[in-house]
PDB file of N, CA and C in Angstrom:
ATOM      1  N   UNK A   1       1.116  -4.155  22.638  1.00  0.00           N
ATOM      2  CA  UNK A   1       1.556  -4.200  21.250  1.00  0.00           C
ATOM      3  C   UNK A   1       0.308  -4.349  20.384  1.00  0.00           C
ATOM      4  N   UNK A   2       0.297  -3.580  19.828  1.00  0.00           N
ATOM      5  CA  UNK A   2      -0.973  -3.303  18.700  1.00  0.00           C
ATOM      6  C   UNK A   2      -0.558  -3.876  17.211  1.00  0.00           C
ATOM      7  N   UNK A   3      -2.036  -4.169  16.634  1.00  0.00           N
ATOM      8  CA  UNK A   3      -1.881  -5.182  15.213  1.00  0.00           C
ATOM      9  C   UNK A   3      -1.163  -4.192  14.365  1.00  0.00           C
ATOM     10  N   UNK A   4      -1.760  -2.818  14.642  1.00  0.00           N
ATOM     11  CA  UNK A   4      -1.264  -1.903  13.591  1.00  0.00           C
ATOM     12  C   UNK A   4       0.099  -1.854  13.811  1.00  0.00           C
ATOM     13  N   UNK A   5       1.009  -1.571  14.791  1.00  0.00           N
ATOM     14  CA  UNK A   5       2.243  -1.570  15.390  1.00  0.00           C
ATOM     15  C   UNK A   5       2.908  -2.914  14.881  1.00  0.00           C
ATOM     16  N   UNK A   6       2.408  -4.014  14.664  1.00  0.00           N
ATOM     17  CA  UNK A   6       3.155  -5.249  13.882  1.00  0.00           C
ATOM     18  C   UNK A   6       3.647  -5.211  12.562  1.00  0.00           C
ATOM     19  N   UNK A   7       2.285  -4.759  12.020  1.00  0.00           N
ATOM     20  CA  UNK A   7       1.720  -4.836  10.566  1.00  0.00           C
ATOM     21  C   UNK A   7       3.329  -3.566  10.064  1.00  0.00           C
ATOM     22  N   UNK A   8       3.183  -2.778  11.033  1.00  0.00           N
ATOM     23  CA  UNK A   8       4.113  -1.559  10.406  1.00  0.00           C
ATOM     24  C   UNK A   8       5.450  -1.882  10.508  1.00  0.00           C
ATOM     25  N   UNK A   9       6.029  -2.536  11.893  1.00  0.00           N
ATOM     26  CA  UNK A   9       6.855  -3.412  12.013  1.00  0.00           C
ATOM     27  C   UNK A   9       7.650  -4.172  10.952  1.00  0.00           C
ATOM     28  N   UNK A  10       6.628  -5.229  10.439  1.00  0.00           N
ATOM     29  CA  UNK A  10       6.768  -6.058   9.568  1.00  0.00           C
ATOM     30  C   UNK A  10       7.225  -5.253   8.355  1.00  0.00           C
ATOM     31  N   UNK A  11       6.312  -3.836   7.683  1.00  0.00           N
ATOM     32  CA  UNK A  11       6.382  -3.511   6.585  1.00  0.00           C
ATOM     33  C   UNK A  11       7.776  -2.585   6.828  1.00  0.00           C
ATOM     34  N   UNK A  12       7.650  -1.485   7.603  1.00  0.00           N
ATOM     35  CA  UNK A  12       9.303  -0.542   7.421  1.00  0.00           C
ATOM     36  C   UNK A  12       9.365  -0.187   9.357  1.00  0.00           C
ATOM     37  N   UNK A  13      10.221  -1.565   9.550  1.00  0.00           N
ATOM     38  CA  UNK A  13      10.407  -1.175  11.353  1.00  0.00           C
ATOM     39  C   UNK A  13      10.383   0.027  11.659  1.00  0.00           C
ATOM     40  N   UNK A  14      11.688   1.077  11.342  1.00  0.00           N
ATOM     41  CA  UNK A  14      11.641   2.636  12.382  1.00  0.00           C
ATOM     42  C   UNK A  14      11.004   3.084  12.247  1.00  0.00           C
ATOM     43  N   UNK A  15       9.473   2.850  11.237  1.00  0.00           N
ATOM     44  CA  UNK A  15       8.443   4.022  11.595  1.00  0.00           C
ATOM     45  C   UNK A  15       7.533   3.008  12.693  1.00  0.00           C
ATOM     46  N   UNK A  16       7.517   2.184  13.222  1.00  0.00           N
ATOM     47  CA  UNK A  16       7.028   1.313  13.928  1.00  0.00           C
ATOM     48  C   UNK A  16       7.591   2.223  15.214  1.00  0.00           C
ATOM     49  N   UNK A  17       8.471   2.192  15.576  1.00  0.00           N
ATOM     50  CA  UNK A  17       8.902   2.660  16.659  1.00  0.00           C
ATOM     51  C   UNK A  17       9.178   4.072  17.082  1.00  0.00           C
ATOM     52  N   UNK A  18       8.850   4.537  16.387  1.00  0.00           N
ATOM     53  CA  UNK A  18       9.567   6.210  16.134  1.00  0.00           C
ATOM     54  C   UNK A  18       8.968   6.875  17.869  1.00  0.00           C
ATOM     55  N   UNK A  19       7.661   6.249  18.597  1.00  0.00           N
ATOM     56  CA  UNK A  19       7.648   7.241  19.285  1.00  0.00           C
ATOM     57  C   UNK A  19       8.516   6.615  21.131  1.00  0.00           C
ATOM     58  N   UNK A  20       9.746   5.682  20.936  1.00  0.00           N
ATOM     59  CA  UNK A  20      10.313   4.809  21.674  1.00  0.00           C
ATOM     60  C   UNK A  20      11.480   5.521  21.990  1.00  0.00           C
ATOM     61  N   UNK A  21      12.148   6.562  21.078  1.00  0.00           N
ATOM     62  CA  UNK A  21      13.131   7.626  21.031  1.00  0.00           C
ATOM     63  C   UNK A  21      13.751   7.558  19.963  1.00  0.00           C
ATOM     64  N   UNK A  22      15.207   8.473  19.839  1.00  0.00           N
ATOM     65  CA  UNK A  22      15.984   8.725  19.012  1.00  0.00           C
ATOM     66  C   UNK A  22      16.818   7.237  18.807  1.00  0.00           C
ATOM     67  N   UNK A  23      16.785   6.543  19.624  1.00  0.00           N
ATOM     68  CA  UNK A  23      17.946   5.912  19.948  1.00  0.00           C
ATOM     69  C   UNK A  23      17.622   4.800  19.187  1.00  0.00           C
ATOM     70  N   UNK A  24      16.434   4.263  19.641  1.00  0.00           N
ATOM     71  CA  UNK A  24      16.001   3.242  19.307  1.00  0.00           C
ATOM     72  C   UNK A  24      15.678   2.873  17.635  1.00  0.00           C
ATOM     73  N   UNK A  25      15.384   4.381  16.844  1.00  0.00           N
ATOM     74  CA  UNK A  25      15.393   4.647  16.011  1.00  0.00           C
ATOM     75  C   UNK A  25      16.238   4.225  14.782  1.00  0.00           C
ATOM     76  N   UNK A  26      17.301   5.083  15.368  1.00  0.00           N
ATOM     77  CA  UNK A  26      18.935   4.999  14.867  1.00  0.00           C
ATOM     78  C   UNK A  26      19.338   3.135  14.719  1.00  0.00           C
ATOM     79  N   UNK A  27      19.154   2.709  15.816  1.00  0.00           N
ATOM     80  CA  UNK A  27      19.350   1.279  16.016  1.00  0.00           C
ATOM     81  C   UNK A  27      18.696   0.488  15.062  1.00  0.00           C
ATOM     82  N   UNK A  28      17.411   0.696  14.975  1.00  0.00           N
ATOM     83  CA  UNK A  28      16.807  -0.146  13.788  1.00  0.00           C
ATOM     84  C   UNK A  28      16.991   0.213  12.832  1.00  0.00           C
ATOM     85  N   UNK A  29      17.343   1.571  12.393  1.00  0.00           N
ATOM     86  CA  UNK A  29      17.410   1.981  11.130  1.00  0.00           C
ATOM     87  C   UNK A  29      18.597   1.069  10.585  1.00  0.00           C
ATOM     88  N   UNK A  30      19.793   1.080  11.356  1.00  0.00           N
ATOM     89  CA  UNK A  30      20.655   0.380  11.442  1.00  0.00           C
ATOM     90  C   UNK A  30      20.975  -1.268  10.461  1.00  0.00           C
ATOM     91  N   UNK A  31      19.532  -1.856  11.689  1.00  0.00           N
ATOM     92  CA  UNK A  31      19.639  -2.806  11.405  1.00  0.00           C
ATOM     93  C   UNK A  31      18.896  -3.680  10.302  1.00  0.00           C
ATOM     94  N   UNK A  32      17.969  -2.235  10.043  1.00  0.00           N
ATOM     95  CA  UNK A  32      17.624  -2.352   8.613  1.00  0.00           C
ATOM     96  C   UNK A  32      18.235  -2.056   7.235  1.00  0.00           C
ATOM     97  N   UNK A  33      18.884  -1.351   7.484  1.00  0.00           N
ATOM     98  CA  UNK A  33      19.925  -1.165   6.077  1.00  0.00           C
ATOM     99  C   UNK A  33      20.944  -2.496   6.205  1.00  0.00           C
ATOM    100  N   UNK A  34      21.370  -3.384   7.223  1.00  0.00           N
ATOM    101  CA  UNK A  34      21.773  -4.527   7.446  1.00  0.00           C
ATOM    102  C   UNK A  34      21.321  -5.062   6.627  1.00  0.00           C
ATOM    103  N   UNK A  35      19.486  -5.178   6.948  1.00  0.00           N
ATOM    104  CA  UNK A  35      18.827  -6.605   6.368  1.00  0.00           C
ATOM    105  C   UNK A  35      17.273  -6.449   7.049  1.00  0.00           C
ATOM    106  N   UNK A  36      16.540  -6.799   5.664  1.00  0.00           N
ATOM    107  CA  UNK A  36      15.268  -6.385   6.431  1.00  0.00           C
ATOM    108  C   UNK A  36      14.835  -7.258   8.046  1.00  0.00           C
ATOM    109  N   UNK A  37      15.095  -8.506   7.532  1.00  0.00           N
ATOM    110  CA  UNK A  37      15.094  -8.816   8.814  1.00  0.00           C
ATOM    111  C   UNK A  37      15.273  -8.896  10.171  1.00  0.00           C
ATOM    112  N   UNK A  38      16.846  -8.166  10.429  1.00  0.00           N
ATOM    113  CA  UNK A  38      17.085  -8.007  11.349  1.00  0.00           C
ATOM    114  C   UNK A  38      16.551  -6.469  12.202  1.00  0.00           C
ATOM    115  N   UNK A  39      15.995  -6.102  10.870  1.00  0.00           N
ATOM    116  CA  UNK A  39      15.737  -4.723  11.662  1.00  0.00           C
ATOM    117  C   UNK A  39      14.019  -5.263  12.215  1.00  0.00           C
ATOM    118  N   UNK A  40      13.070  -5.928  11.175  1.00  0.00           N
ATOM    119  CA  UNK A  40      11.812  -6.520  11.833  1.00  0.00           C
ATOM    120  C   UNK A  40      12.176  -7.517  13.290  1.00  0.00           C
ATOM    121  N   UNK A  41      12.653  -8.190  13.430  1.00  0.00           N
ATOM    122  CA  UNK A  41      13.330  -8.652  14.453  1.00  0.00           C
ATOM    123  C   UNK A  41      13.625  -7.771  15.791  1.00  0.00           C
ATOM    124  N   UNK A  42      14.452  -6.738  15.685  1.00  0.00           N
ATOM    125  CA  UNK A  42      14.580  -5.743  16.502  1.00  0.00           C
ATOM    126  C   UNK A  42      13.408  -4.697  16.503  1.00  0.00           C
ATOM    127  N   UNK A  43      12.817  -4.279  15.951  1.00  0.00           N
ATOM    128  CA  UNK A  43      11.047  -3.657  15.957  1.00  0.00           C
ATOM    129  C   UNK A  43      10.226  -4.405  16.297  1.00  0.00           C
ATOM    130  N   UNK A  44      10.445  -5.535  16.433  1.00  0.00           N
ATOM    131  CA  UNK A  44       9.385  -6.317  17.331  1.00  0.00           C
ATOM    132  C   UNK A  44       9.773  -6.904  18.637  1.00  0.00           C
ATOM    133  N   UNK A  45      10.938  -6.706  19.009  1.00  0.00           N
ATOM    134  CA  UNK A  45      11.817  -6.827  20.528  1.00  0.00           C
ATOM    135  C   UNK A  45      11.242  -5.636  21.345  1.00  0.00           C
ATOM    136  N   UNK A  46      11.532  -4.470  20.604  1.00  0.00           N
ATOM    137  CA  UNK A  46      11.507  -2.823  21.221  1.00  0.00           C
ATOM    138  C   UNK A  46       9.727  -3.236  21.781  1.00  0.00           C
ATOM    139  N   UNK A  47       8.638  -3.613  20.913  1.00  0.00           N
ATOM    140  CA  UNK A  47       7.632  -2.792  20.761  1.00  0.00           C
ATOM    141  C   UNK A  47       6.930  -4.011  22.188  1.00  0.00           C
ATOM    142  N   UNK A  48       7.792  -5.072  22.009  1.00  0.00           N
ATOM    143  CA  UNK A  48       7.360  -6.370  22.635  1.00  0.00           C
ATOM    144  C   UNK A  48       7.848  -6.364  24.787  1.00  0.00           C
ATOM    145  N   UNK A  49       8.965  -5.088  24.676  1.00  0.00           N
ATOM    146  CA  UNK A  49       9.376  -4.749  25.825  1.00  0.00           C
ATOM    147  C   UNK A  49       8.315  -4.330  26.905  1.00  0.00           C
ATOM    148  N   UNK A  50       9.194  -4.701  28.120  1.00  0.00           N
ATOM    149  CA  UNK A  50       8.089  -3.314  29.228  1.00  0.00           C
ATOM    150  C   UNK A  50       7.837  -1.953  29.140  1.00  0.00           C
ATOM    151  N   UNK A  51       7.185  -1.565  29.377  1.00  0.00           N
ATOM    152  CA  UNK A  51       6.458  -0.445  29.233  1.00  0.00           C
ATOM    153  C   UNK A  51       7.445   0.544  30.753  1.00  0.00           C
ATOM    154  N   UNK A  52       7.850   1.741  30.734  1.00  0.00           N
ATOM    155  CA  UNK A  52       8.477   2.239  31.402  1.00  0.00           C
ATOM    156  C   UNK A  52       7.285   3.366  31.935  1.00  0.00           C
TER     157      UNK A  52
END
């Protein structure tokens, strides 16, 4: 997990994650129109995962 990858995180999650898939995408986008938080929350779960 990279500073830049936080920093972007923090500022607008799904572009943080965009290269994790479609899915994951959709999900935060999700959970950002929720609430910013919950979508930074979930962009920093995804980015914080194992590596496949």
């Amino acid at each position: 997990m990279s500073l830049i990858r936080v920093i972007l995180a923090i500022i607008f999650p799904p572009l943080a994650i965009i290269d994790k898939g479609c899915g994951s995408v959709l999900i935060i986008l999700l959970l950002t129109l929720c609430g910013w938080v919950p979508g930074v929350i979930g962009a920093l779960v995804i980015l914080n995962g194992k590596k496949q």
